[in-house]
N, C-alpha and C. Protein backbone atom coordinates (compact mmCIF):
# COMPACT_ATOMS: atom_id res chain seq x y z
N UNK A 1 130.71 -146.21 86.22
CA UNK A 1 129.44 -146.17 86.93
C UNK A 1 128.56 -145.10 86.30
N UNK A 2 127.44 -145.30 86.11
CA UNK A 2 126.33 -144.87 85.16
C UNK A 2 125.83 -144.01 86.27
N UNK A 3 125.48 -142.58 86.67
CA UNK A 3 124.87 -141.57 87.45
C UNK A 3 124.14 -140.68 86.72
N UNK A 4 123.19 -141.52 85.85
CA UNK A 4 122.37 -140.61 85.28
C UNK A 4 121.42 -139.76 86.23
N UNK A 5 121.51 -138.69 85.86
CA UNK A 5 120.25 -137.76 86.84
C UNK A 5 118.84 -137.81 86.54
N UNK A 6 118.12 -137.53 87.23
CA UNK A 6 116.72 -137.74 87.12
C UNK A 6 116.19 -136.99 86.03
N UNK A 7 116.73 -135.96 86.03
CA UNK A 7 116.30 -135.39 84.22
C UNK A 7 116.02 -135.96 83.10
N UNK A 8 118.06 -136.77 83.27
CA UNK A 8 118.32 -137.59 82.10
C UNK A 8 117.48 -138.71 82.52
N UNK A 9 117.39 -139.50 83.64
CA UNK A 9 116.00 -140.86 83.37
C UNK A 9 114.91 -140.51 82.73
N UNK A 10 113.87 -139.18 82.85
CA UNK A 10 112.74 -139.01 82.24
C UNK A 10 112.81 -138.75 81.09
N UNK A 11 114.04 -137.89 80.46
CA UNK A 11 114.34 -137.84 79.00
C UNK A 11 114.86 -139.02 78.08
N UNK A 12 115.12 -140.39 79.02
CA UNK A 12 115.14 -141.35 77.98
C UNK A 12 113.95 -142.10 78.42
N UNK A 13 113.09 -142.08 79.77
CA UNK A 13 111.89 -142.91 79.03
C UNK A 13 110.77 -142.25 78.61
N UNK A 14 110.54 -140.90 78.27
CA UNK A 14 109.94 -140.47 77.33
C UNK A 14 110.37 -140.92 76.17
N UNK A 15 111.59 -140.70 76.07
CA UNK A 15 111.91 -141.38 74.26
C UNK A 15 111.58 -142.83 73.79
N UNK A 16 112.04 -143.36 74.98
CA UNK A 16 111.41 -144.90 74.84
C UNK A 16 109.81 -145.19 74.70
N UNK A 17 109.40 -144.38 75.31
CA UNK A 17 107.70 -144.13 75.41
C UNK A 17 107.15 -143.84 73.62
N UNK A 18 108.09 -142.74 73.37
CA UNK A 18 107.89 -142.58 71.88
C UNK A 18 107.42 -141.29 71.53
N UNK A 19 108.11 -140.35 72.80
CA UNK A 19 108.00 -138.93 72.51
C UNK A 19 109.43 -138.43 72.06
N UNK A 20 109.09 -137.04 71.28
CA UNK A 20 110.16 -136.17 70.90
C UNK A 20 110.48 -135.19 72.07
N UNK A 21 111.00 -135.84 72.79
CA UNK A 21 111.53 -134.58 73.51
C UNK A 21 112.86 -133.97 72.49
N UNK A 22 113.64 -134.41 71.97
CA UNK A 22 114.47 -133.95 71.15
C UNK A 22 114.39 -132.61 70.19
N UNK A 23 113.29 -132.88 70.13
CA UNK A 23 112.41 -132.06 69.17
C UNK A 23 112.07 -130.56 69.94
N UNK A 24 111.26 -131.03 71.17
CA UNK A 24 110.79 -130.30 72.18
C UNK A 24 112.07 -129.50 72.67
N UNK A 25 113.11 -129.81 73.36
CA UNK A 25 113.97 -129.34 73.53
C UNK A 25 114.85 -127.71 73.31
N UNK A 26 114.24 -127.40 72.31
CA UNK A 26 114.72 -125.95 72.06
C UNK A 26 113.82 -124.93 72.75
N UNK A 27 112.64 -125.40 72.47
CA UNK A 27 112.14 -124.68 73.35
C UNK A 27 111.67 -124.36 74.47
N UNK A 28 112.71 -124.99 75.01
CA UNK A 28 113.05 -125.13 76.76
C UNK A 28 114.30 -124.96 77.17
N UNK A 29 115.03 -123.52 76.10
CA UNK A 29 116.76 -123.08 75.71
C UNK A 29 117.36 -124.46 75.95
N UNK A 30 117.53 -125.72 75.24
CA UNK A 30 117.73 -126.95 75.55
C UNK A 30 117.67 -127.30 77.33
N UNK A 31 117.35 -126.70 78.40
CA UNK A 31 117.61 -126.92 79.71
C UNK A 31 116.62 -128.04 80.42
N UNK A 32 117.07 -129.18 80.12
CA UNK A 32 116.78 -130.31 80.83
C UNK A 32 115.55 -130.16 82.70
N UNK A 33 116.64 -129.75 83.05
CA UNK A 33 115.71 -129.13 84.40
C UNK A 33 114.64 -128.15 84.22
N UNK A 34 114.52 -127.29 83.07
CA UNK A 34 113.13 -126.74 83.18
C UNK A 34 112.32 -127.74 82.47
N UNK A 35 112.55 -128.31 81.12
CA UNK A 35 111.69 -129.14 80.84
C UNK A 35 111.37 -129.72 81.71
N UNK A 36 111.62 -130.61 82.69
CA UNK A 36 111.23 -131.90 83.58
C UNK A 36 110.53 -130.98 84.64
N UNK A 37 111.09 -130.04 84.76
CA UNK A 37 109.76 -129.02 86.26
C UNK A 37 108.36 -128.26 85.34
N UNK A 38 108.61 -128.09 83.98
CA UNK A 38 107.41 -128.05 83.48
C UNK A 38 106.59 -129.34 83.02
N UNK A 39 107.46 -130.42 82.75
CA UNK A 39 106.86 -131.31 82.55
C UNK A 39 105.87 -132.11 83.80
N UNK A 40 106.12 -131.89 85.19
CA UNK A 40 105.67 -132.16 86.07
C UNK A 40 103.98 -131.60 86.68
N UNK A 41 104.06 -130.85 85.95
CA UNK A 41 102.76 -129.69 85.58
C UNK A 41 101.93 -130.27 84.69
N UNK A 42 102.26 -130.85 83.93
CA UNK A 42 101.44 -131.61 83.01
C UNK A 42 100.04 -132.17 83.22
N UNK A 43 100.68 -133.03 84.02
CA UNK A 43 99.05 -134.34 84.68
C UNK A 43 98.12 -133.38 85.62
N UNK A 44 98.28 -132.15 86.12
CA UNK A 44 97.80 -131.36 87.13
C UNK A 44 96.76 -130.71 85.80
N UNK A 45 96.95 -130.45 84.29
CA UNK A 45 96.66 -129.90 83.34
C UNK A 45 95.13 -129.72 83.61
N UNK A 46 94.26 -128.34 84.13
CA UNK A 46 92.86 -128.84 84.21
C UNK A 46 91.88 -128.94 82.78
N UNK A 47 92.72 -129.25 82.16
CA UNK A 47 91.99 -129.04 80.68
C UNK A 47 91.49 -130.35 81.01
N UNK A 48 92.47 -131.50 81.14
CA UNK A 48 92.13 -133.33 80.50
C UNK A 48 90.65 -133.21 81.62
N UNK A 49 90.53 -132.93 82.76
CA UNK A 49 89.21 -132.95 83.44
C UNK A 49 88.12 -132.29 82.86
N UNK A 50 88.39 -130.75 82.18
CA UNK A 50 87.58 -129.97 81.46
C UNK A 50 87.30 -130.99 80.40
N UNK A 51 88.22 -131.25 79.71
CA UNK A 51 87.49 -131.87 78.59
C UNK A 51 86.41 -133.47 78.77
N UNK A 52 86.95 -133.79 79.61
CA UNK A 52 86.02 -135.07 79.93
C UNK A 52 84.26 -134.47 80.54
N UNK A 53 84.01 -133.43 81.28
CA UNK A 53 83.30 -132.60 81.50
C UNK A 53 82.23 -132.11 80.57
N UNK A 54 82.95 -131.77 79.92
CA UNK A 54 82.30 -131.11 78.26
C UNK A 54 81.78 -132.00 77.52
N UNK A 55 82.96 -133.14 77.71
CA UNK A 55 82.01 -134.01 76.71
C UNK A 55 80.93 -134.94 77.12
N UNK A 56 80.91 -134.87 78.52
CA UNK A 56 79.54 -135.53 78.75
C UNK A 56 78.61 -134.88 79.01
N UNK A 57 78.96 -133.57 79.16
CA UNK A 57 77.72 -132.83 79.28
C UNK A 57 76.94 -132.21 77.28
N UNK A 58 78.37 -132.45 76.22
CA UNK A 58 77.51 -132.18 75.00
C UNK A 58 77.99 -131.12 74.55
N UNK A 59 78.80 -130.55 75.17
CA UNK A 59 79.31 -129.01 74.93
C UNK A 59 80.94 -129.08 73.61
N UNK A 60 80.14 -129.21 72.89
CA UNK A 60 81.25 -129.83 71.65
C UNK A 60 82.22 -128.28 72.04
N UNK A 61 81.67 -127.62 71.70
CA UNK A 61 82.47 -126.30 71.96
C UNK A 61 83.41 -126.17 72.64
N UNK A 62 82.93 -126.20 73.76
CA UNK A 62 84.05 -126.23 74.99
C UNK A 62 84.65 -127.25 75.28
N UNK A 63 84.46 -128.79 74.54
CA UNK A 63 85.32 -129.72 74.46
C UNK A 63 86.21 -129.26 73.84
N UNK A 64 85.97 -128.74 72.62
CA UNK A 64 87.04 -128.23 71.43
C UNK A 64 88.11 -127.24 72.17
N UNK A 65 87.62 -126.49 72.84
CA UNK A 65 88.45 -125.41 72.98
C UNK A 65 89.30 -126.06 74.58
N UNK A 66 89.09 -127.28 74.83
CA UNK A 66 89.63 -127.55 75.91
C UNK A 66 90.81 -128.53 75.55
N UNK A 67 90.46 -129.43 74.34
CA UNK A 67 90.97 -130.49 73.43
C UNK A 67 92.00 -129.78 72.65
N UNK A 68 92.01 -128.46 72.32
CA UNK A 68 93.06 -127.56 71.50
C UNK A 68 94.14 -127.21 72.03
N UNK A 69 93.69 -126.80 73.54
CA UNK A 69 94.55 -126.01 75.05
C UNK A 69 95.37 -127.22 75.31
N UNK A 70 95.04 -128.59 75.37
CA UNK A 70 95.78 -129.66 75.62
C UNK A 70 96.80 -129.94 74.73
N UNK A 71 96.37 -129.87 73.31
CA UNK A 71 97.18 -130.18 72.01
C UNK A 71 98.39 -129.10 72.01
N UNK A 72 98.05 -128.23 72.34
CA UNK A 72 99.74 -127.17 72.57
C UNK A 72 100.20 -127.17 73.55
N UNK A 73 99.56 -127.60 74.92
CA UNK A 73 100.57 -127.73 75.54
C UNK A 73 101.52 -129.70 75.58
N UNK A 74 100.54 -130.41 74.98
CA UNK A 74 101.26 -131.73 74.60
C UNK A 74 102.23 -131.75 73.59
N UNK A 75 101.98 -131.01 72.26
CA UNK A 75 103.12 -130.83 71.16
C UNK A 75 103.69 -129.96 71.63
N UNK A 76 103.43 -128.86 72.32
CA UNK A 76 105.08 -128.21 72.61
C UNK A 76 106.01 -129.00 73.57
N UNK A 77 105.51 -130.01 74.67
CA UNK A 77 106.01 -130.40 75.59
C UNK A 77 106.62 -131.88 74.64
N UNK A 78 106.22 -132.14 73.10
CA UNK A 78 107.26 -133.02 72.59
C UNK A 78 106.27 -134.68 72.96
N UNK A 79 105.34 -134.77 73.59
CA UNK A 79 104.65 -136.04 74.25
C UNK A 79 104.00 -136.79 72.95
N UNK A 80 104.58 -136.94 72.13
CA UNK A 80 103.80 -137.49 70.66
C UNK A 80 102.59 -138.36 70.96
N UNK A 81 102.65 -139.82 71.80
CA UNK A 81 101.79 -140.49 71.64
C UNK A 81 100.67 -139.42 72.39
N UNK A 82 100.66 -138.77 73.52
CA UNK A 82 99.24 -137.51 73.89
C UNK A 82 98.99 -137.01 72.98
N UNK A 83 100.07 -136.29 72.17
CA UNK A 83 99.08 -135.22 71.07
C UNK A 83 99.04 -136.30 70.33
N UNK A 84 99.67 -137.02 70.03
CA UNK A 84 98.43 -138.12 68.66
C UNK A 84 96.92 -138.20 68.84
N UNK A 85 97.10 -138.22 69.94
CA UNK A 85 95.45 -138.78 70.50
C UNK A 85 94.72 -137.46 70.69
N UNK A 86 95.21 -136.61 71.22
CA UNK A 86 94.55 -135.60 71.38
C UNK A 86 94.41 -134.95 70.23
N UNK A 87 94.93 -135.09 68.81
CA UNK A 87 94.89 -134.33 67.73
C UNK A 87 93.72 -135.30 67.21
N UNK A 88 93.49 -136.74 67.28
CA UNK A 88 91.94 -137.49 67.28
C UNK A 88 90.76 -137.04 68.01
N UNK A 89 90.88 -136.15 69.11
CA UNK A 89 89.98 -135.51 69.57
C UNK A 89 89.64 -134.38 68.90
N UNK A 90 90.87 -133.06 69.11
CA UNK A 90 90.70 -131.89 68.18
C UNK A 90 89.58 -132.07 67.03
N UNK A 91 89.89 -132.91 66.28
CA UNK A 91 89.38 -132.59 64.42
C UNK A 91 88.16 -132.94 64.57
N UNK A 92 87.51 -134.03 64.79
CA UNK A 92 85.89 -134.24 65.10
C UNK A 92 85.27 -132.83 66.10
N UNK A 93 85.82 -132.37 66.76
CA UNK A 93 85.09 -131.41 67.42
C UNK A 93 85.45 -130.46 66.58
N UNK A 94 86.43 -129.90 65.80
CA UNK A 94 86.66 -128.97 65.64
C UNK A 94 85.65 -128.76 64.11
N UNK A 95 85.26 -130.21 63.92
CA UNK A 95 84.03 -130.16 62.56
C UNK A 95 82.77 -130.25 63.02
N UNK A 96 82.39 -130.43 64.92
CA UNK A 96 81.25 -129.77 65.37
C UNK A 96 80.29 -130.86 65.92
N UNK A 97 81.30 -132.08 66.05
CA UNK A 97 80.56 -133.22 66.55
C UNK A 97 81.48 -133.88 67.41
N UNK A 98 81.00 -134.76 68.49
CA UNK A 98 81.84 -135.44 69.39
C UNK A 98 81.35 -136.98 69.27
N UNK A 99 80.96 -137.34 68.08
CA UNK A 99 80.56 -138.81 68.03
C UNK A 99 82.22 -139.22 68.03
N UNK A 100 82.52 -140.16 68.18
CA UNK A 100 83.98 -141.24 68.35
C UNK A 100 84.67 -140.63 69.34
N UNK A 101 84.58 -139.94 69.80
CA UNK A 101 85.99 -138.74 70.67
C UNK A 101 85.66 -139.92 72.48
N UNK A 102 85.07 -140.66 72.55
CA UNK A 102 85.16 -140.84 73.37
C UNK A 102 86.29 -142.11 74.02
N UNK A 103 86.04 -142.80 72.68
CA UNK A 103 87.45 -143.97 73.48
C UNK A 103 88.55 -143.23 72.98
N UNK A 104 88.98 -141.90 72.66
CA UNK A 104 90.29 -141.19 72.31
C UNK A 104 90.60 -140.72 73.68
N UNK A 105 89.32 -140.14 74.16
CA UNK A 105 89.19 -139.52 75.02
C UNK A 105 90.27 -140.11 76.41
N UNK A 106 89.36 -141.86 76.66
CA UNK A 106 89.31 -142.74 77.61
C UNK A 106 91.08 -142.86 77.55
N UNK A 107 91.83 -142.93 76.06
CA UNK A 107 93.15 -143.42 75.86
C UNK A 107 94.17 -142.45 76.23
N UNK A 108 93.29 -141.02 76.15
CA UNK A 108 94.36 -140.00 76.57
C UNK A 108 94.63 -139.99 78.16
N UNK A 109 93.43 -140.19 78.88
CA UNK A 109 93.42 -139.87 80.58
C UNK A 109 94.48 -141.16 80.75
N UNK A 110 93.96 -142.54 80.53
CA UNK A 110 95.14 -143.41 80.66
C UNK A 110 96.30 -143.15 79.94
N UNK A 111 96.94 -142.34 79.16
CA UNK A 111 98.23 -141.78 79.13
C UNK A 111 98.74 -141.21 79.82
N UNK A 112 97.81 -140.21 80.41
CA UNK A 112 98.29 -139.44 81.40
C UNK A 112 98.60 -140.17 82.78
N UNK A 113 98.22 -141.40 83.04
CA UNK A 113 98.41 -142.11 83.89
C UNK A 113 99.88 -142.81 83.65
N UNK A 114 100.45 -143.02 82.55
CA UNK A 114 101.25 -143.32 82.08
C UNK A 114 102.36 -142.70 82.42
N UNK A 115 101.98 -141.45 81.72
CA UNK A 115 103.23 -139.76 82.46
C UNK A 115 103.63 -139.50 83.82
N UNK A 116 102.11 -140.28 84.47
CA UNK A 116 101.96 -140.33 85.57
C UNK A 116 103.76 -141.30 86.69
N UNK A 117 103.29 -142.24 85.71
CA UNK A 117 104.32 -143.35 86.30
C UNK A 117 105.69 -143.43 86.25
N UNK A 118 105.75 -142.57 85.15
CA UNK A 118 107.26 -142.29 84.43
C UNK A 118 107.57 -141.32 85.09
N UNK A 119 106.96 -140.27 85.51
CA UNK A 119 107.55 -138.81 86.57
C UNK A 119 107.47 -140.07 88.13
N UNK A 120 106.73 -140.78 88.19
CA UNK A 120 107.09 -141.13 89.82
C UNK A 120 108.15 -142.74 89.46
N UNK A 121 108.07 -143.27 88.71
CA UNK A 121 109.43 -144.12 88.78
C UNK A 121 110.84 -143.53 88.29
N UNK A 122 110.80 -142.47 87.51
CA UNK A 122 111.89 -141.92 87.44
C UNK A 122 112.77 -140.99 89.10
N UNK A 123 111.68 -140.61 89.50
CA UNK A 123 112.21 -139.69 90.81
C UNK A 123 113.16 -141.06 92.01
N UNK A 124 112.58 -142.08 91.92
CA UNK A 124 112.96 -143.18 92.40
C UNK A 124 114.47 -143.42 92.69
């Protein structure tokens, strides 16, 4: 009989999802339970709102610096397909323009909806 714990469910459908938590892992002293209670923190992140904010108001700047804050805490947390996308946001702002950043933008919040589903069908 298979009694995987809720840890172990979110650490294999992140992987299935097509993140490195593997990767991520060390620096969370490999401990399963803190990753998954920091990982739960994630979607609460007020950057992904900041940055949607910024960018409709024009504020490449503070998109950038909100789009950067996201990118370390997504690559340290191992979430590849987020920081993919969010590293498509980073570089256009970070060269001082926000032309294209917006359907990156649109793909990241629906990821996070994603993270969303995987922290509440895993608790299940």
């Amino acid at each position: 009989m298979n009694m995987e714990t809720t840890d172990e469910k979110i650490m294999t459908a992140l992987s299935d999802w097509g993140c490195d938590v593997a990767d991520a892992m060390p620096r969370f002293l490999d401990r399963k339970d803190l990753y998954c209670r920091l990982l739960a923190q994630v979607p609460a992140e007020t950057g992904f709102e900041a940055l949607g904010t910024a960018l409709e108001a024009g504020d490449v700047q503070a998109a950038f610096e909100q789009a950067h804050g996201l990118k370390g805490v997504l690559g340290n947390m191992g979430l590849t397909p987020m920081y993919e996308t969010v590293c498509r946001i980073v570089e256009p702002l970070r060269a001082g323009t926000a032309q294209g950043v917006e359907q990156d933008y649109r793909r990241l919040m629906e990821m996070r909806e994603t993270l969303c589903r995987i922290l509440r069908q895993t608790q299940a």
